[in-house]
C-alpha atoms as a PDB file:
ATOM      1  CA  UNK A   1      75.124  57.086  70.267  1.00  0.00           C
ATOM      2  CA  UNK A   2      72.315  58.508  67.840  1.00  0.00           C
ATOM      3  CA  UNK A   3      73.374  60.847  65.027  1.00  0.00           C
ATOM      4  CA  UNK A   4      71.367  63.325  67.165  1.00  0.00           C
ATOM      5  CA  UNK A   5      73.388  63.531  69.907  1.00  0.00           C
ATOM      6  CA  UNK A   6      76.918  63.483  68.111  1.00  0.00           C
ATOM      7  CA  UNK A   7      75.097  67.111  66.424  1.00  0.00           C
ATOM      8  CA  UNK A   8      74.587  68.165  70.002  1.00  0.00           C
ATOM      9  CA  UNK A   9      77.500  67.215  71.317  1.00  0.00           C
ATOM     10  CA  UNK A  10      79.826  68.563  68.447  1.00  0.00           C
ATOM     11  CA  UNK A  11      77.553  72.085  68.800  1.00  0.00           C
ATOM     12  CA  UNK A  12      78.534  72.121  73.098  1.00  0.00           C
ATOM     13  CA  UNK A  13      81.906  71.430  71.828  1.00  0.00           C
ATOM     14  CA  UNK A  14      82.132  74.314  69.287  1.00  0.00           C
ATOM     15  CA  UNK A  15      80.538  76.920  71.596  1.00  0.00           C
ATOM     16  CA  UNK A  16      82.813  75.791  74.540  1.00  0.00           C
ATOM     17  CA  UNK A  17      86.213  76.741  72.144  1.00  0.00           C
ATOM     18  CA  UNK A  18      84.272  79.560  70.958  1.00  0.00           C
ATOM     19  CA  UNK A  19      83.552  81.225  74.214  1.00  0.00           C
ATOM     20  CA  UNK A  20      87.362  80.610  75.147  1.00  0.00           C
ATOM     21  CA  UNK A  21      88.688  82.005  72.581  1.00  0.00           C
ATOM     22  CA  UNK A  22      86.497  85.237  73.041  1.00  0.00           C
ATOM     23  CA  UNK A  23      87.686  85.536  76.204  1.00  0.00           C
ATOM     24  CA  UNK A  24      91.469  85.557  75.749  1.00  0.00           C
ATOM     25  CA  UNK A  25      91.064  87.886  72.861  1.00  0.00           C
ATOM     26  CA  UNK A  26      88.786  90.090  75.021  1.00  0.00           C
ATOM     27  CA  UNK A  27      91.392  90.299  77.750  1.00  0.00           C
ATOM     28  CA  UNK A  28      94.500  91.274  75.448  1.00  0.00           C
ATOM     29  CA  UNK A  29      95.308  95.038  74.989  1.00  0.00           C
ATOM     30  CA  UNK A  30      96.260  96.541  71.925  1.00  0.00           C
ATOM     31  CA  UNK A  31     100.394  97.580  72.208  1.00  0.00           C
ATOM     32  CA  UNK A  32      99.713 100.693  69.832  1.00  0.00           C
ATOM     33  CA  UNK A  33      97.222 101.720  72.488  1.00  0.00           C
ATOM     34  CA  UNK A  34      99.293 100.513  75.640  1.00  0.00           C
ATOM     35  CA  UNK A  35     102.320 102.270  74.530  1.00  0.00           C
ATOM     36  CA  UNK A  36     100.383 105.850  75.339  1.00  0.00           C
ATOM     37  CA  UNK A  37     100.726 104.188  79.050  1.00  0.00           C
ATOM     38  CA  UNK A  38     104.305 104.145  79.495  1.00  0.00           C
ATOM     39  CA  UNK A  39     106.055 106.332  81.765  1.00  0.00           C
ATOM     40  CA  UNK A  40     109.486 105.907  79.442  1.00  0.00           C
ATOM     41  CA  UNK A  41     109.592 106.565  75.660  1.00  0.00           C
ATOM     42  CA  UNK A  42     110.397 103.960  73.285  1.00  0.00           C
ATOM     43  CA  UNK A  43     113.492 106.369  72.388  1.00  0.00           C
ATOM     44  CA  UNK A  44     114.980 106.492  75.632  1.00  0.00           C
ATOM     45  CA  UNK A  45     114.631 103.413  76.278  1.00  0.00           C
ATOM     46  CA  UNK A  46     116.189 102.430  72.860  1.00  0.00           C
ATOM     47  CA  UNK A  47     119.492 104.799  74.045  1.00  0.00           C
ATOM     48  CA  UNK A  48     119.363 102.875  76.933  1.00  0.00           C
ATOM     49  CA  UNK A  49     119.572  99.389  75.920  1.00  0.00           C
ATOM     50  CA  UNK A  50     122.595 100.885  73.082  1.00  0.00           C
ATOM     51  CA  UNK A  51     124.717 102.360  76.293  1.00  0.00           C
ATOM     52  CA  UNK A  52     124.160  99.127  78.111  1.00  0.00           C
ATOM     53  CA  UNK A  53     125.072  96.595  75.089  1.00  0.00           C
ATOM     54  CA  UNK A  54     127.711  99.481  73.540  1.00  0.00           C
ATOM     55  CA  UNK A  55     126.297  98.966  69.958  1.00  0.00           C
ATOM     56  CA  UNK A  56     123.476 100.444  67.836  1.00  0.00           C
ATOM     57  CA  UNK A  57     119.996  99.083  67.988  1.00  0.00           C
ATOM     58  CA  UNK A  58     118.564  97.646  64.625  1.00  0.00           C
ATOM     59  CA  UNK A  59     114.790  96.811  66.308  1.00  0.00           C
ATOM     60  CA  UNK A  60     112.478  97.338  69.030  1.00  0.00           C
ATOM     61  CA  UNK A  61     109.531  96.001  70.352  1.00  0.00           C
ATOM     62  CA  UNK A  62     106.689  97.110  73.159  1.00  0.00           C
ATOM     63  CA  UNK A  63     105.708  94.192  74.761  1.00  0.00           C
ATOM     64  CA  UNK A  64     103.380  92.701  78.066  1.00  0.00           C
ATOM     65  CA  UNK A  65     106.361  90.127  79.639  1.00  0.00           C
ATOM     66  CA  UNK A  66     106.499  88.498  82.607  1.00  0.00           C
ATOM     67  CA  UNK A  67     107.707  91.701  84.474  1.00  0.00           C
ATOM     68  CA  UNK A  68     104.999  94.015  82.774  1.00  0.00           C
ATOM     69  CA  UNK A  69     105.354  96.228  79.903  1.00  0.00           C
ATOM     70  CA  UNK A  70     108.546  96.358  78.422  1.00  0.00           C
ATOM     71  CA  UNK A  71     110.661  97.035  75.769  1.00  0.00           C
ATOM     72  CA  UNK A  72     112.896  94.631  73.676  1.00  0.00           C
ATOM     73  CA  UNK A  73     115.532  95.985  72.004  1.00  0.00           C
ATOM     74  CA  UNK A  74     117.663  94.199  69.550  1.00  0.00           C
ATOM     75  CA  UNK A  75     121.463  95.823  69.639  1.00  0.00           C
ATOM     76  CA  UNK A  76     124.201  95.447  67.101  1.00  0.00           C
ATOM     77  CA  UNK A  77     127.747  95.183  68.962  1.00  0.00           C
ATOM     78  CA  UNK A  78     130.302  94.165  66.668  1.00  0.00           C
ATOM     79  CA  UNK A  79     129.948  90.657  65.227  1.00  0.00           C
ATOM     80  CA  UNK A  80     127.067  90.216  68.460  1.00  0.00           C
ATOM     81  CA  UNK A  81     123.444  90.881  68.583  1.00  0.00           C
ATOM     82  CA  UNK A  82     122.128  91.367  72.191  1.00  0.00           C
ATOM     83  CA  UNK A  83     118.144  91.323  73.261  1.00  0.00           C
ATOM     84  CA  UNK A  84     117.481  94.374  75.889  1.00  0.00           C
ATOM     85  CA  UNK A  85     114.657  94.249  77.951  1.00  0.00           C
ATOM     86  CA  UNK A  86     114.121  98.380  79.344  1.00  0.00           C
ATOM     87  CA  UNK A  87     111.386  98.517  82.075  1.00  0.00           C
ATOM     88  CA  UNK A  88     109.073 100.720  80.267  1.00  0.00           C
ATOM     89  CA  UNK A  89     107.862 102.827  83.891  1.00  0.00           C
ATOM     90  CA  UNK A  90     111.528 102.921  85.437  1.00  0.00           C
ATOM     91  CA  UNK A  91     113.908 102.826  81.871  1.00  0.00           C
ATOM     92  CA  UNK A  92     116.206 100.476  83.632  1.00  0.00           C
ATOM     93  CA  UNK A  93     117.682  97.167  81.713  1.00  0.00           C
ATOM     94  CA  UNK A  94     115.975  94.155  83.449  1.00  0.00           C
ATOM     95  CA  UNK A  95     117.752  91.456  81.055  1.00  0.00           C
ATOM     96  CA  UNK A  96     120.347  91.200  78.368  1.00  0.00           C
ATOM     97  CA  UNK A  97     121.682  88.478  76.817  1.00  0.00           C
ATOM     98  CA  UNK A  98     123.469  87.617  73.391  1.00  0.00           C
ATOM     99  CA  UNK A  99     121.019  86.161  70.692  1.00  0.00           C
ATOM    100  CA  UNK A 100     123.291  83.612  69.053  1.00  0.00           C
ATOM    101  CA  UNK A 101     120.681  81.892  66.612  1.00  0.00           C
ATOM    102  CA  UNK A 102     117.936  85.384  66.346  1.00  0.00           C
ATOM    103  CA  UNK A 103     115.308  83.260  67.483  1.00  0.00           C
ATOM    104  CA  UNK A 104     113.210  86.671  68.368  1.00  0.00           C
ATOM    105  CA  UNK A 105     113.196  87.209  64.927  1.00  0.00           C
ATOM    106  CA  UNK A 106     110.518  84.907  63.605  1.00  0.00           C
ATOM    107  CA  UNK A 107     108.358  87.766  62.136  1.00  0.00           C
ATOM    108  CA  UNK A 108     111.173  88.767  60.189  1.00  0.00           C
ATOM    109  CA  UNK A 109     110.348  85.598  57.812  1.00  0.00           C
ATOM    110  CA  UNK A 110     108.010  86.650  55.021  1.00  0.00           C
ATOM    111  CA  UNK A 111     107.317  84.756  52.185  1.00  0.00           C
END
């Protein structure tokens, strides 16, 4: 192959990952601005996932899961840490189970 059309061929190759990568960026929305969209409030649904787990919660998140917008609350229950997930349109708990090694916590790390 000619040095030519390596050039070309890198060039296809860079606008191809470009282009992708625009377009899964362009299809994410922004959770400050999704929040504004949720039937339930992050504080109910923070009392919620306490009353459920029967501890105190020490974070929350809004995120886009599997089952939609939700929120994931961390709870404190005695010596156990549970992750909450609280339907943010219904504020019912759609999962909850004990975080033995606080994998969810990776963005807790900071150097």
């Amino acid at each position: 192959m000619n040095r030519y059309s390596k050039f070309s061929l890198l060039a296809v190759a860079i606008a191809a990952a470009g282009s992708v990568a625009y377009a899964a960026t362009g299809s994410i929305e922004n959770d400050a601005m999704a929040i504004a969209k949720a039937k339930i409030p992050l504080a109910q649904a923070v009392t919620v996932a306490e009353q459920h787990a029967n501890g105190k919660a020490a974070r929350a998140e809004y995120e886009n899961s599997k089952q939609g917008w939700v929120y994931d609350v961390e709870v404190v229950s005695g010596a156990k840490v549970f992750d909450v997930k609280v339907d943010a349109d219904k504020g019912t708990v759609i999962s909850s189970a004990e975080d033995k090694a606080d994998r969810d916590d990776d963005h807790d790390k900071q150097d």
